[in-house]
Every structure is written in C-alpha cells, then in structure tokens.
N, C-alpha and C. Protein backbone atom coordinates (compact mmCIF):
# COMPACT_ATOMS: atom_id res chain seq x y z
N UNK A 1 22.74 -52.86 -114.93
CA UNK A 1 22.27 -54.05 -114.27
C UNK A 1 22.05 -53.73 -112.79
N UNK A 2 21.27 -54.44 -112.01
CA UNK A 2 20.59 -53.91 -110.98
C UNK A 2 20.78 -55.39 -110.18
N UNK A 3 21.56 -55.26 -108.89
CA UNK A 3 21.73 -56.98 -108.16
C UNK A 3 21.50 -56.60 -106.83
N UNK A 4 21.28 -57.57 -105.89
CA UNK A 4 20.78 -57.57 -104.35
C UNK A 4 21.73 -58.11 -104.11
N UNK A 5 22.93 -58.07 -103.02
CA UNK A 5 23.57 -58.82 -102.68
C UNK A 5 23.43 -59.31 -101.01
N UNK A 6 23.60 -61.18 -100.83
CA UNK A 6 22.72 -61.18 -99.59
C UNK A 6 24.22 -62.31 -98.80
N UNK A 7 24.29 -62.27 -97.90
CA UNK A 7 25.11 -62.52 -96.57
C UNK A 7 24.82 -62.56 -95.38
N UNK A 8 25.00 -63.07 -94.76
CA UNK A 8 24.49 -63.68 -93.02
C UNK A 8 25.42 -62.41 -92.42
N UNK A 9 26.80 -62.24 -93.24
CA UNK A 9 27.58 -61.50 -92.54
C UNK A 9 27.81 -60.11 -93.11
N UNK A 10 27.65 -58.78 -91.97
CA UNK A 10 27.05 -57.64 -92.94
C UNK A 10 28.51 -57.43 -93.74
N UNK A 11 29.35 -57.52 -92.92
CA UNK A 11 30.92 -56.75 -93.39
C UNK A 11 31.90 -57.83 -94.67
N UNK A 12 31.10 -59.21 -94.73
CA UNK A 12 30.97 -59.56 -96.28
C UNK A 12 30.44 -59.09 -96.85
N UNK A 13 29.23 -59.17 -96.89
CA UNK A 13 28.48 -58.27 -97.72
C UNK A 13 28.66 -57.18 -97.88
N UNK A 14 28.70 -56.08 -97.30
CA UNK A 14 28.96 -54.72 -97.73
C UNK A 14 30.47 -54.42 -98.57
N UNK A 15 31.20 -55.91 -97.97
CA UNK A 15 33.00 -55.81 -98.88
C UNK A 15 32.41 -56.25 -100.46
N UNK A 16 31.38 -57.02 -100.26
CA UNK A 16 31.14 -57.87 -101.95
C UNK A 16 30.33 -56.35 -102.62
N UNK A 17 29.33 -55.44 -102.51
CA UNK A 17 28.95 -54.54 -102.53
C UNK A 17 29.59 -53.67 -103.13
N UNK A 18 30.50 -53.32 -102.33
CA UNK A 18 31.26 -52.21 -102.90
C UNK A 18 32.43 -52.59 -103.89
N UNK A 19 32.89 -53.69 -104.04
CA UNK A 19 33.75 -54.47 -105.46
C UNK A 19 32.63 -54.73 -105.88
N UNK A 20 31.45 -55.26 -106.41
CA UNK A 20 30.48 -54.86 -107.44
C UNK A 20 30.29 -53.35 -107.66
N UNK A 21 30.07 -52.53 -106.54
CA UNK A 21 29.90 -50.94 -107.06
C UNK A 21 31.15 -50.98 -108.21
N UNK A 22 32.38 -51.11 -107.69
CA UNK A 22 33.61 -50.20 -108.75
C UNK A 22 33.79 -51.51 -109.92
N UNK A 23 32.48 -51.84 -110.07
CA UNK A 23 32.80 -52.63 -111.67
C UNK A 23 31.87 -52.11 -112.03
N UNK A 24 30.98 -50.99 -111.58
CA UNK A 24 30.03 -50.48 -112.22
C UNK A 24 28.87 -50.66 -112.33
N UNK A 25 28.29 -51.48 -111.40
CA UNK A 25 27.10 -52.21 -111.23
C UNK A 25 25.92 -51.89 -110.43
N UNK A 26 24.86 -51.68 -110.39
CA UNK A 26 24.22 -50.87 -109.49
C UNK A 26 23.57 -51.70 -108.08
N UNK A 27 24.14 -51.75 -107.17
CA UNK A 27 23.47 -52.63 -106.04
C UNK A 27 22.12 -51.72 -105.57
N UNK A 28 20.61 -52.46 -105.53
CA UNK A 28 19.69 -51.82 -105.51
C UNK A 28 19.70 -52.07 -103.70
N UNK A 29 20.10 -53.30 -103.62
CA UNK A 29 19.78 -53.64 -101.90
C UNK A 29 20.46 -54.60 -101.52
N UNK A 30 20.45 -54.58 -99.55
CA UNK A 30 21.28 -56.18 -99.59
C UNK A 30 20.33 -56.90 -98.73
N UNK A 31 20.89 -57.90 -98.51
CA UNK A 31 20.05 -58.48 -97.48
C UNK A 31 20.79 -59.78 -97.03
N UNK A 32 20.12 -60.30 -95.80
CA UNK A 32 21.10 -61.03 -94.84
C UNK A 32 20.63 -62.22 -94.48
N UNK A 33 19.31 -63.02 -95.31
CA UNK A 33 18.32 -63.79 -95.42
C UNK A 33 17.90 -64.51 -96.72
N UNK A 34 17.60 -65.29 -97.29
CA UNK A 34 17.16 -65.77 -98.38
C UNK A 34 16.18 -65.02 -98.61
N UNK A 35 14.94 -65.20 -97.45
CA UNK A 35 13.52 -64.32 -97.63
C UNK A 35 13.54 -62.83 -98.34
N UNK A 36 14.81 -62.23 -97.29
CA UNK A 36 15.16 -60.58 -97.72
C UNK A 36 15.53 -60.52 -98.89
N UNK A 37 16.17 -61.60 -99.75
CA UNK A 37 16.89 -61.77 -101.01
C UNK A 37 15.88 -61.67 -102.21
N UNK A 38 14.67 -62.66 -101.92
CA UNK A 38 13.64 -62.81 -102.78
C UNK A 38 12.73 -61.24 -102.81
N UNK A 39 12.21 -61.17 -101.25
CA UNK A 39 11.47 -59.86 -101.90
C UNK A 39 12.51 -58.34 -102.65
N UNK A 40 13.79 -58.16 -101.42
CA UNK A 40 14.56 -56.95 -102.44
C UNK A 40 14.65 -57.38 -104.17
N UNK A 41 14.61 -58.25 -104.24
CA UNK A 41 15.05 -58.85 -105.92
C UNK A 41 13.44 -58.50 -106.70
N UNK A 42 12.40 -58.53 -105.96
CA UNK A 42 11.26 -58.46 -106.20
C UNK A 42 10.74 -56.90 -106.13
N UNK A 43 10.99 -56.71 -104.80
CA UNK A 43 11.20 -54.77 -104.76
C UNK A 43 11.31 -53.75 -105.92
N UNK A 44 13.15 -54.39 -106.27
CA UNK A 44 13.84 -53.45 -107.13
C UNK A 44 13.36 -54.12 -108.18
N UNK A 45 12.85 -55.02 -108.58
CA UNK A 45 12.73 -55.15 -109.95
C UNK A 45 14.93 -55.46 -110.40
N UNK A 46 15.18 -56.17 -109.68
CA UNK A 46 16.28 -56.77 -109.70
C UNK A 46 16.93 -57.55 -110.95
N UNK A 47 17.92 -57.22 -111.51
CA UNK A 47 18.28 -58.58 -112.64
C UNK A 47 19.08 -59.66 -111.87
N UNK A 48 19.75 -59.47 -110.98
CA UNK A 48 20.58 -60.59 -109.90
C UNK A 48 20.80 -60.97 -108.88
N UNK A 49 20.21 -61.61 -108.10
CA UNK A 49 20.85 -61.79 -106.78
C UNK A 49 22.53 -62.58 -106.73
N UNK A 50 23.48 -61.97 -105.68
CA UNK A 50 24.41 -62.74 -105.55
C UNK A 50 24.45 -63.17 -103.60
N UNK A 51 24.55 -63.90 -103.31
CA UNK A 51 24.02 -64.74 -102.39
C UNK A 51 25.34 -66.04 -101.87
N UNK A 52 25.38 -65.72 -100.71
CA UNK A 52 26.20 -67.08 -100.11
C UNK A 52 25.91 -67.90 -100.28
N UNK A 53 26.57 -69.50 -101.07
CA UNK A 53 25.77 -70.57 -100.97
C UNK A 53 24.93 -71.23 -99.51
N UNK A 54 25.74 -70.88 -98.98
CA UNK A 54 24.67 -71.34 -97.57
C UNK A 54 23.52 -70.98 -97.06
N UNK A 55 23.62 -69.58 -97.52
CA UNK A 55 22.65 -69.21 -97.47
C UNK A 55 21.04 -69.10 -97.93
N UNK A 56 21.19 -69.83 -99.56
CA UNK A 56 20.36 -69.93 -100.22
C UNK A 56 20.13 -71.64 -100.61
N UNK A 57 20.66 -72.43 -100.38
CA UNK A 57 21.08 -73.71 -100.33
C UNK A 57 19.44 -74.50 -100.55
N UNK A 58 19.24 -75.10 -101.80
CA UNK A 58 18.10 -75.53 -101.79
C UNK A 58 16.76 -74.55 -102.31
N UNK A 59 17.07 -73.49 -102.34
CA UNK A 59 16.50 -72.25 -102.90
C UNK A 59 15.97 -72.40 -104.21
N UNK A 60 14.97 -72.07 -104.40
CA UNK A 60 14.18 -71.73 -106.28
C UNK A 60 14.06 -70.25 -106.36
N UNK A 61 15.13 -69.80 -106.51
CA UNK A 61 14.71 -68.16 -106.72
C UNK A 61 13.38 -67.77 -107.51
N UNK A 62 13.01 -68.76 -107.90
CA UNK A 62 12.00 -68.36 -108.96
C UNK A 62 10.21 -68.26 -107.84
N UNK A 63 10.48 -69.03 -107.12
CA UNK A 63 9.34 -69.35 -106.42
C UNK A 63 8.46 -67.90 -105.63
N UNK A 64 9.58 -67.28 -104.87
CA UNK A 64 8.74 -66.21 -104.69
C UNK A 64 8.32 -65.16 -105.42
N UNK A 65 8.82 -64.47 -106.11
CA UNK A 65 8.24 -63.84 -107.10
C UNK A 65 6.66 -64.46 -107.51
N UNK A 66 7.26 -65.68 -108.52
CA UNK A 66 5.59 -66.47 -109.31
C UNK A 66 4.99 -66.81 -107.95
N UNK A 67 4.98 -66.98 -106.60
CA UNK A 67 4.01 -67.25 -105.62
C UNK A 67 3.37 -65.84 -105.26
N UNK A 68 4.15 -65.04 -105.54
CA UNK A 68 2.89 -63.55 -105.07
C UNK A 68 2.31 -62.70 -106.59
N UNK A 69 3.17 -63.58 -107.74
CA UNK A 69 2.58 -62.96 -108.91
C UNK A 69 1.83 -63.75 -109.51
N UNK A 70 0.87 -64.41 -109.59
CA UNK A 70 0.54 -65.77 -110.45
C UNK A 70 0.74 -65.48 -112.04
N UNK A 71 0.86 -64.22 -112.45
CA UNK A 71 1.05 -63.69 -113.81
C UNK A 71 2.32 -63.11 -114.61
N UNK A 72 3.66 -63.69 -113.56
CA UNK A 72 4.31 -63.70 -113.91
C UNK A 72 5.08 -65.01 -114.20
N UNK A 73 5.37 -65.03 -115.28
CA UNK A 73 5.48 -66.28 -115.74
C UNK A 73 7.21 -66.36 -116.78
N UNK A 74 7.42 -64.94 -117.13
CA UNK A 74 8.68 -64.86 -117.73
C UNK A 74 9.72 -64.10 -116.96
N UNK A 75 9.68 -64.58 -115.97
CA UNK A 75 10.29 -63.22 -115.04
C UNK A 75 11.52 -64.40 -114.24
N UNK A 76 12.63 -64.28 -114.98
CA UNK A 76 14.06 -64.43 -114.69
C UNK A 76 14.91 -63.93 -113.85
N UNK A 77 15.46 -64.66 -113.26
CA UNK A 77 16.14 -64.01 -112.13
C UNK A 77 17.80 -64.52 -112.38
N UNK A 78 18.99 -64.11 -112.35
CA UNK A 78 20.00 -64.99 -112.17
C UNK A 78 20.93 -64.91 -110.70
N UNK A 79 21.01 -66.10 -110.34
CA UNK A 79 21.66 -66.02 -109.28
C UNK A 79 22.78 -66.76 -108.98
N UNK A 80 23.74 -65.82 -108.70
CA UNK A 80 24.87 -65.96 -108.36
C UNK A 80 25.26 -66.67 -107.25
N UNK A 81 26.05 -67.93 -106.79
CA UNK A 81 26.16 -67.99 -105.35
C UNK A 81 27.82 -68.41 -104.97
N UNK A 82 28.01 -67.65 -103.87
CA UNK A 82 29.39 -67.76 -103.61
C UNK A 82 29.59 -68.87 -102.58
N UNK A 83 30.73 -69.75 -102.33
CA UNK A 83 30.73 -70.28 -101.33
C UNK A 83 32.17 -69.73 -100.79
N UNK A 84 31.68 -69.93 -99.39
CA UNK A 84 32.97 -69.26 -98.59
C UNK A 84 33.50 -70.93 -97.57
N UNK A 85 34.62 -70.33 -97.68
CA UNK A 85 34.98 -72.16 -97.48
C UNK A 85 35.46 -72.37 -95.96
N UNK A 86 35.66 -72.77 -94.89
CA UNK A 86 35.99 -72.44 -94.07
C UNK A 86 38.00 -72.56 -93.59
C-alpha cells in the first residue's frame, strides 16, 4: 500500500511517517497542505492519504484528481484524518 502523509507540522508528520514505515507501509510522499496532499496522492498513484483533520477540513479528496482527469471516474482514494486535540 502506498499513502501520502500530510501535516502543517513537519516533525508530526515525519513522527506519523516513520510509525507507518515500521508497520510496513510504503510512504510515497508527505506534504504540509491539502493542495500538496491531492497532487502527491495523484503523483504516486497513491492508495491513502492520512492527513490532519484541520487540515483537510471540508475537503473532497475526490475532486482533484476527477478535476484534472475528466476520465477518471473510478479512482478511489481513502482518507484517513487525524485530529490532534489541543
């Protein structure tokens, strides 16, 4: 399985990263943006984004992909979202 993992904050992210690496999982990319989330997920040919809820809040993961593919039409994404609480 192939996931993007995305965070505002790099040193979350790179901690969530590497506990996905040692479960065996292949992180293709990260990113620190919703935008960066959609195209790396789009890039790698991604099966997951996992994503801060805040960060993605209101989000259709589905939208960018089918907005630059009009011919993709079965193309699933699952996304994960964490919330970090204060």
């Amino acid at each position: 399985m192939r996931v993007v993992i995305a965070d505002d904050v790099r040193l979350l992210r790179e901690g969530i990263a590497s506990l996905v690496r040692d479960q065996g999982i292949e992180v293709v990319a990260q990113a620190s943006t919703a935008d960066e989330l959609l195209a790396a997920v789009e890039e790698h040919d991604a099966h997951a984004g996992m994503a801060a809820a805040q960060l993605v809040r209101g989000l259709d993961p589905l939208v960018g992909p089918r907005r630059r593919h009009a011919d993709v039409h079965d193309r699933h994404v699952g996304l994960v979202l964490v919330d970090r609480t204060e």
